[in-house]
C-alpha atoms as a PDB file:
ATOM      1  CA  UNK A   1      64.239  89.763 107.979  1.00  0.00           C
ATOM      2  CA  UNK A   2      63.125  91.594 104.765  1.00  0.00           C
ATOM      3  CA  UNK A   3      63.596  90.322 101.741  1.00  0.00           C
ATOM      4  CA  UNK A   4      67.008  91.722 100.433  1.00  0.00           C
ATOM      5  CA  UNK A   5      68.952  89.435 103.267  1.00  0.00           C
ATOM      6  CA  UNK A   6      67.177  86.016 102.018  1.00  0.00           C
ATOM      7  CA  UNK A   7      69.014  83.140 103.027  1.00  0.00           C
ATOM      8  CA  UNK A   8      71.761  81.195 101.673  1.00  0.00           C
ATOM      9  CA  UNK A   9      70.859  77.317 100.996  1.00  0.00           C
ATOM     10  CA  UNK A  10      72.318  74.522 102.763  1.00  0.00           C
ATOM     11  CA  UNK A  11      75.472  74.278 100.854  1.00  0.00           C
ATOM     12  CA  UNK A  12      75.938  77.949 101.773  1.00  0.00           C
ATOM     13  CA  UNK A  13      75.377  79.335  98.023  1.00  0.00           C
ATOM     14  CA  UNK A  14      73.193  82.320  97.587  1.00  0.00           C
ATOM     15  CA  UNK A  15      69.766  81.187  96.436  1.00  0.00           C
ATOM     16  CA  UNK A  16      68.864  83.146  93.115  1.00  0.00           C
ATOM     17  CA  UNK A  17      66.311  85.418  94.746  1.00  0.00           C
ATOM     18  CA  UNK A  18      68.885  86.632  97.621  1.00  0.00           C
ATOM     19  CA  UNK A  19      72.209  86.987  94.460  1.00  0.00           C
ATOM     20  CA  UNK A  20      69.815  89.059  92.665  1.00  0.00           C
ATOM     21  CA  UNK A  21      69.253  91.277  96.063  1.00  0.00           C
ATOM     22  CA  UNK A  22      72.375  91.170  96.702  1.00  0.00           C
ATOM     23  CA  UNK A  23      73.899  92.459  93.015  1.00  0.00           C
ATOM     24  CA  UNK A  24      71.002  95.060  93.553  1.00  0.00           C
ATOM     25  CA  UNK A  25      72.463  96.684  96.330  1.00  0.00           C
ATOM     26  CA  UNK A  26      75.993  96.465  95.774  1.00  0.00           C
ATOM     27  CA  UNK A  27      75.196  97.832  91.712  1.00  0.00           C
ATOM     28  CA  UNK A  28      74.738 101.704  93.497  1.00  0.00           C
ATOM     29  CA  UNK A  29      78.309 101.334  96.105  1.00  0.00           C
ATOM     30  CA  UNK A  30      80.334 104.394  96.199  1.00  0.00           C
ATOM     31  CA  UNK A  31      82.369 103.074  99.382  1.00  0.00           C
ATOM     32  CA  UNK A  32      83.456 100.002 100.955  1.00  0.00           C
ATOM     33  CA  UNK A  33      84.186  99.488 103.653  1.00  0.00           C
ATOM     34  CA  UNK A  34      86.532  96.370 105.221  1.00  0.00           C
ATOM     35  CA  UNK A  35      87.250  94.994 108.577  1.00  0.00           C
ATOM     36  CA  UNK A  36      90.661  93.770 109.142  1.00  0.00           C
ATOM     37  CA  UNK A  37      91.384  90.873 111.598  1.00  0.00           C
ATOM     38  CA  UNK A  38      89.438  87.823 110.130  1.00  0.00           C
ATOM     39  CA  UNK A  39      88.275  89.387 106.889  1.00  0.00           C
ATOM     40  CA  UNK A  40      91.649  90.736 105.674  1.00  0.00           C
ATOM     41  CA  UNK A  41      93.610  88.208 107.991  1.00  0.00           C
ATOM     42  CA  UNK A  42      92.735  84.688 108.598  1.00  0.00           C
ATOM     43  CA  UNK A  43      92.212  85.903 112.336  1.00  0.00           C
ATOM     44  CA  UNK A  44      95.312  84.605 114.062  1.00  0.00           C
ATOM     45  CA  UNK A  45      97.001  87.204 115.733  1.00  0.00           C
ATOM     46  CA  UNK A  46     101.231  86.685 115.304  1.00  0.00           C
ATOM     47  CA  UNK A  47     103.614  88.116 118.482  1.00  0.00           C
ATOM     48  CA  UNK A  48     107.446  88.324 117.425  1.00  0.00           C
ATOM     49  CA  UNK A  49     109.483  87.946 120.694  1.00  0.00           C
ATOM     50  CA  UNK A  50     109.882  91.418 121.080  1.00  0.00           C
ATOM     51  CA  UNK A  51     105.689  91.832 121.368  1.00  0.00           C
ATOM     52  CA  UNK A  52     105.331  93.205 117.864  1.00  0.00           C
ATOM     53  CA  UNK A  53     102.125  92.048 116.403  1.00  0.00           C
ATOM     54  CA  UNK A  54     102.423  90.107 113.135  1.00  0.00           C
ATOM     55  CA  UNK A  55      99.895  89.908 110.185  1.00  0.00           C
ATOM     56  CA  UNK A  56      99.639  87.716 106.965  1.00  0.00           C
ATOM     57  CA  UNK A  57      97.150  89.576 103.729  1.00  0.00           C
ATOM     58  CA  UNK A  58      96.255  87.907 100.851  1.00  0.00           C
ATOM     59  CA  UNK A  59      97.970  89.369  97.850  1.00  0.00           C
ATOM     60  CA  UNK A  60      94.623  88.458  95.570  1.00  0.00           C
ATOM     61  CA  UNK A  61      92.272  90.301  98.267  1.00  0.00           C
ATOM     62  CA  UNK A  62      95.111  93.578  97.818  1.00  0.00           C
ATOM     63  CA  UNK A  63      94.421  93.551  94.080  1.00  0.00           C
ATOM     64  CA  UNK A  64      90.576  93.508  94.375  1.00  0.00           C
ATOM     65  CA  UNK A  65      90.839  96.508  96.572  1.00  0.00           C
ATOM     66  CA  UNK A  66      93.105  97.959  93.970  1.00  0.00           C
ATOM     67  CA  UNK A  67      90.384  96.726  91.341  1.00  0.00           C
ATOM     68  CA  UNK A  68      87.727  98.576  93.481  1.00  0.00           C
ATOM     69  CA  UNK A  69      89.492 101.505  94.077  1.00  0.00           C
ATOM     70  CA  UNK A  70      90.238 102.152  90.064  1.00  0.00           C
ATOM     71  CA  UNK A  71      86.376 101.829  89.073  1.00  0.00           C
ATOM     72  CA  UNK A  72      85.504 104.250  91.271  1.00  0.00           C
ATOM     73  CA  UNK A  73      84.708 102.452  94.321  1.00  0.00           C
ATOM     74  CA  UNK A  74      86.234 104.457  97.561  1.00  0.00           C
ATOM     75  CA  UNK A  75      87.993 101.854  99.898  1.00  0.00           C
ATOM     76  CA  UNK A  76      88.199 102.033 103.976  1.00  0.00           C
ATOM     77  CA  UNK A  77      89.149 100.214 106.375  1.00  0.00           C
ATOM     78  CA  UNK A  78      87.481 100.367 110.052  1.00  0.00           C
ATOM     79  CA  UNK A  79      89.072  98.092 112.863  1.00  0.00           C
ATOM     80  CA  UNK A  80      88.995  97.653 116.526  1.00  0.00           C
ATOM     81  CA  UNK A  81      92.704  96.892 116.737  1.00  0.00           C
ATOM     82  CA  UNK A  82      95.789  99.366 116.385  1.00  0.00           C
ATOM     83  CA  UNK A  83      98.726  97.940 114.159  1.00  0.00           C
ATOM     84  CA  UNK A  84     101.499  99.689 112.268  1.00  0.00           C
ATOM     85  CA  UNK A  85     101.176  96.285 109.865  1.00  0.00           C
ATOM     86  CA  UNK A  86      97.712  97.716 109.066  1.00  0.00           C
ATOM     87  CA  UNK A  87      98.927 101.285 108.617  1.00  0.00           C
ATOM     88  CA  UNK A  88     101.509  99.916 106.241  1.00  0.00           C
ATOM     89  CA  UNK A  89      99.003  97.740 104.214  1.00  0.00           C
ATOM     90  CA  UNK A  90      96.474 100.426 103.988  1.00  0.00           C
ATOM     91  CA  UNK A  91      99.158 102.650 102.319  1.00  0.00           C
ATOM     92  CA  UNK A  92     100.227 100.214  99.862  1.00  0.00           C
ATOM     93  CA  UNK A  93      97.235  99.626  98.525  1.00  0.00           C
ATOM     94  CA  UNK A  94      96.015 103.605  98.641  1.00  0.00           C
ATOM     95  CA  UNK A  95      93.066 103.326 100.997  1.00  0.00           C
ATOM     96  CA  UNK A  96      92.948 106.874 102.118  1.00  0.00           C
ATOM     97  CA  UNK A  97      90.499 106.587 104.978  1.00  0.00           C
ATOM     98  CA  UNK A  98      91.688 104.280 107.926  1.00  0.00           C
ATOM     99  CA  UNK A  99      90.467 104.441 111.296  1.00  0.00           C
ATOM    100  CA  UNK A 100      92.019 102.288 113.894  1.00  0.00           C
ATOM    101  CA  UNK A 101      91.758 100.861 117.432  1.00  0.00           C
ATOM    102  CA  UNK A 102      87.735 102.075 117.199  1.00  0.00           C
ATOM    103  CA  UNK A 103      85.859  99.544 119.367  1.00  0.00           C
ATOM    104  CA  UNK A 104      82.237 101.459 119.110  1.00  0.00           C
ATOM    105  CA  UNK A 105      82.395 101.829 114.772  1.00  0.00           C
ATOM    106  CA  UNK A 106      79.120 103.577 114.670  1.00  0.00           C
ATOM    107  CA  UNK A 107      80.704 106.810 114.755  1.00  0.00           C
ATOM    108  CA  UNK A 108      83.503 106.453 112.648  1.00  0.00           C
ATOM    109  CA  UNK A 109      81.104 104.781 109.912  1.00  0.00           C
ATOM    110  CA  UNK A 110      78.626 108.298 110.850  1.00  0.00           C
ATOM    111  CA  UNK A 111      82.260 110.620 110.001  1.00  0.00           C
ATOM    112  CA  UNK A 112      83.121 108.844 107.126  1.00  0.00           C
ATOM    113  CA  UNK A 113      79.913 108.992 105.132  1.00  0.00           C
ATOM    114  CA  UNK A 114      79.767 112.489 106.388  1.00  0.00           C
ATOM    115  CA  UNK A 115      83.259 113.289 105.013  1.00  0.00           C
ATOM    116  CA  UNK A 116      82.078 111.284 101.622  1.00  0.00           C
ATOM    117  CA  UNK A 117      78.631 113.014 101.437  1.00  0.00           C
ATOM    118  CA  UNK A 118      77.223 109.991 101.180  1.00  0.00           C
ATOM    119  CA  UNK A 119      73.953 107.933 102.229  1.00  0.00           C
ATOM    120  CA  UNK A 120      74.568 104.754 103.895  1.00  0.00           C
ATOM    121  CA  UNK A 121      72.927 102.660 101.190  1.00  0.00           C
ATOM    122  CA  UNK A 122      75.759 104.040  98.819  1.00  0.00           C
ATOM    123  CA  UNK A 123      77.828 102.698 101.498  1.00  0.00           C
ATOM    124  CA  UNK A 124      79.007  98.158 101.747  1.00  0.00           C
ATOM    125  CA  UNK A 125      80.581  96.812 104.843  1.00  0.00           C
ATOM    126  CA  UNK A 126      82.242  93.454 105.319  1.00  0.00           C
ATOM    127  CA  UNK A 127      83.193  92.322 108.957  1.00  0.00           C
ATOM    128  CA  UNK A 128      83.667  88.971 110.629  1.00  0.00           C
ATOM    129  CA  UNK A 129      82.460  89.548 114.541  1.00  0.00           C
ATOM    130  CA  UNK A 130      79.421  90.615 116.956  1.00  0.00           C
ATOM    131  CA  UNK A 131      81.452  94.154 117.010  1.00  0.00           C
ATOM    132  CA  UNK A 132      80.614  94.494 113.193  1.00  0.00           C
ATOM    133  CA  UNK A 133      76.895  94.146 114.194  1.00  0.00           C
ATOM    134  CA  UNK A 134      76.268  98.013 113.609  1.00  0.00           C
ATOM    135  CA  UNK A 135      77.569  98.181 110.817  1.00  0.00           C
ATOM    136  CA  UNK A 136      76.428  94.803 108.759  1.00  0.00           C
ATOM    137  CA  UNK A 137      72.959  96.080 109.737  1.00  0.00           C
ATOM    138  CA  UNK A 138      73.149 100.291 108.597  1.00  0.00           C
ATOM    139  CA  UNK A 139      74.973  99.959 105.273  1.00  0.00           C
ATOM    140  CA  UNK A 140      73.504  99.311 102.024  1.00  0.00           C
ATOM    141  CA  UNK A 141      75.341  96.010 101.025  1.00  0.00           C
ATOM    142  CA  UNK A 142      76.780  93.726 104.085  1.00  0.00           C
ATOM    143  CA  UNK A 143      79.177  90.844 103.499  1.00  0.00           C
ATOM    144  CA  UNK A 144      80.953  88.339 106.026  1.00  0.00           C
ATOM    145  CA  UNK A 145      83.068  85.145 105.903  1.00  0.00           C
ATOM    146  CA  UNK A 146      81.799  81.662 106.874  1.00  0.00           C
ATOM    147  CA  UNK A 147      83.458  81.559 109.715  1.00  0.00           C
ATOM    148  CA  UNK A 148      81.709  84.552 111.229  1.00  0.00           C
ATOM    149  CA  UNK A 149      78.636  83.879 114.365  1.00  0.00           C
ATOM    150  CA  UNK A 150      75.402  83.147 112.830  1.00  0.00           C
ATOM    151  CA  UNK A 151      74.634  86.846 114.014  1.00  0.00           C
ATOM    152  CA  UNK A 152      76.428  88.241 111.093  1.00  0.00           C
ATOM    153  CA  UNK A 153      75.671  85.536 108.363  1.00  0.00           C
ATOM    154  CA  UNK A 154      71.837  85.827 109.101  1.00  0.00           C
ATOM    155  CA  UNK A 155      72.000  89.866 108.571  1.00  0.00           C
ATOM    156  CA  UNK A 156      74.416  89.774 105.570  1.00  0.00           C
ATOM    157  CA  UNK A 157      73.542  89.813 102.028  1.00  0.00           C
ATOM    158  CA  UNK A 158      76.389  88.116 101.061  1.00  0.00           C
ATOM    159  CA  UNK A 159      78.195  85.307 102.853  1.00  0.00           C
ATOM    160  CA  UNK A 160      81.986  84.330 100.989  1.00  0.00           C
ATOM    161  CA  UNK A 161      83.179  80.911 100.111  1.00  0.00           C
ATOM    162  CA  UNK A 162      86.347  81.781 100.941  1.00  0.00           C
ATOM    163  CA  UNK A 163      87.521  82.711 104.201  1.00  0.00           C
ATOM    164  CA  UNK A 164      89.353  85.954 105.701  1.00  0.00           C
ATOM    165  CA  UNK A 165      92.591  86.351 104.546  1.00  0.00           C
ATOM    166  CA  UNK A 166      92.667  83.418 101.963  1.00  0.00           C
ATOM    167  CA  UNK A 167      90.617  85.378  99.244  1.00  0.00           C
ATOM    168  CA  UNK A 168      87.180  86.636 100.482  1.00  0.00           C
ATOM    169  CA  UNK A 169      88.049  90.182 100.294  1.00  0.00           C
ATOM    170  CA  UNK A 170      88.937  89.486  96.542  1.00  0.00           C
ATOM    171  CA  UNK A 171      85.162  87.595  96.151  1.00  0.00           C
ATOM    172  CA  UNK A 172      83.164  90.403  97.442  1.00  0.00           C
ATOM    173  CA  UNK A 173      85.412  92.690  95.338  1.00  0.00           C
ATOM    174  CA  UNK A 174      84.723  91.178  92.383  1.00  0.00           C
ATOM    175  CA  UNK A 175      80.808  90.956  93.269  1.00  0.00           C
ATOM    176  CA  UNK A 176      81.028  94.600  93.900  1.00  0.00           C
ATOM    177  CA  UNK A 177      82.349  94.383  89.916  1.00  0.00           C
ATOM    178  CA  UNK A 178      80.433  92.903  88.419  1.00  0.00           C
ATOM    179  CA  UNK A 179      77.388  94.322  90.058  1.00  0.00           C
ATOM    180  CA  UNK A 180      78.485  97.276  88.855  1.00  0.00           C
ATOM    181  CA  UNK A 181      79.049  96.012  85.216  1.00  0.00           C
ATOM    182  CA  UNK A 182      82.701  96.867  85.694  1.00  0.00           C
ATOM    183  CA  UNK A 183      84.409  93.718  85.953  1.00  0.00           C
ATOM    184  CA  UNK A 184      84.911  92.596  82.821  1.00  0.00           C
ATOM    185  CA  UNK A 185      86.664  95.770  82.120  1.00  0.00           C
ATOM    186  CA  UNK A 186      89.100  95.373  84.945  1.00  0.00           C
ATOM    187  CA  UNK A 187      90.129  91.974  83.593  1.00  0.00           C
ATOM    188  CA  UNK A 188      90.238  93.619  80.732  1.00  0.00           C
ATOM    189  CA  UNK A 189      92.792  96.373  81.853  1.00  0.00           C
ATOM    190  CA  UNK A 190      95.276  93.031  82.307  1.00  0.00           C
ATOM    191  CA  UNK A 191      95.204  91.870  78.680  1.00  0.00           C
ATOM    192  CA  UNK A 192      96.506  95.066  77.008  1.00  0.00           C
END
């Protein structure tokens, strides 16, 4: 383990060594990158009777992104599962590059930073699962939830208090934010 993914402490709180690693590498993010199904979502999967696959977002996560996306921050989303819900989410919040049902996510991570011309420490993910594995351990700044296997949380540099789907989207954008000295100016942005 080097010493940017320190551990948290008991409580699950960053110790002050691993925030300041973490703030480091998130301070130089061009793109972030998001997981869907237990980092956007809570993780339960929804079937109407008719087999259509339902999905629940967290308004407060959708505004980070937004937050994100107007400081300059490009905003993807990489998932294993296909869902028009997704597709429909993703354009209302204006994240350009989407890439669904991809179960291997090396390569579309490898296009997209390609397509970006960028290097992968310019490049956060945040996933929730052992299929996230790649790409918690290639990109410069890797968050998870608490709920995700010790694999994850032991790799990442930042672990949320708040779970997927009820906010932790939002916490990592704002960390992103303030990182990169821009947060008080999007809070800002709402007072005028």
């Amino acid at each position: 383990m080097d010493d940017a993914r320190l551990p948290a402490s008991p409580d699950g709180a960053l110790t002050r060594e691993a925030a300041t690693a973490a703030l480091k590498r998130a301070e130089g993010l061009k793109l972030m990158i998001f997981d869907v199904d237990g980092v956007m979502t809570d993780g339960t999967l929804y079937y109407s009777e008719r087999g259509e696959e339902l999905k629940a977002f967290n308004i407060q996560d959708g505004h980070g992104i937004k937050m994100l996306r107007q400081n300059g921050v490009e905003v993807a989303l990489i998932t294993a599962r296909s869902s028009r819900a997704v597709e429909l989410r993703a354009a209302n919040l204006g994240i350009a590059h989407l890439y669904q049902g991809v179960e291997d996510k090396r390569a579309a991570y490898a296009a997209l930073l390609t397509r970006l011309e960028l290097a992968a420490e310019q490049s956060g993910y945040m996933g929730d699962d052992l299929l996230d594995l790649p790409l918690i351990t290639r990109c410069g700044f890797a968050a998870t939830v608490p709920a995700a296997p010790e694999a994850l949380k032991s790799r990442a540099h930042y672990v949320t208090r708040m779970g997927g789907g009820q906010g932790a989207v939002r916490e990592v954008c704002e960390f992103i934010l303030r990182a990169q000295g821009a947060l008080e100016r999007a809070i800002r942005a709402h007072l005028q």
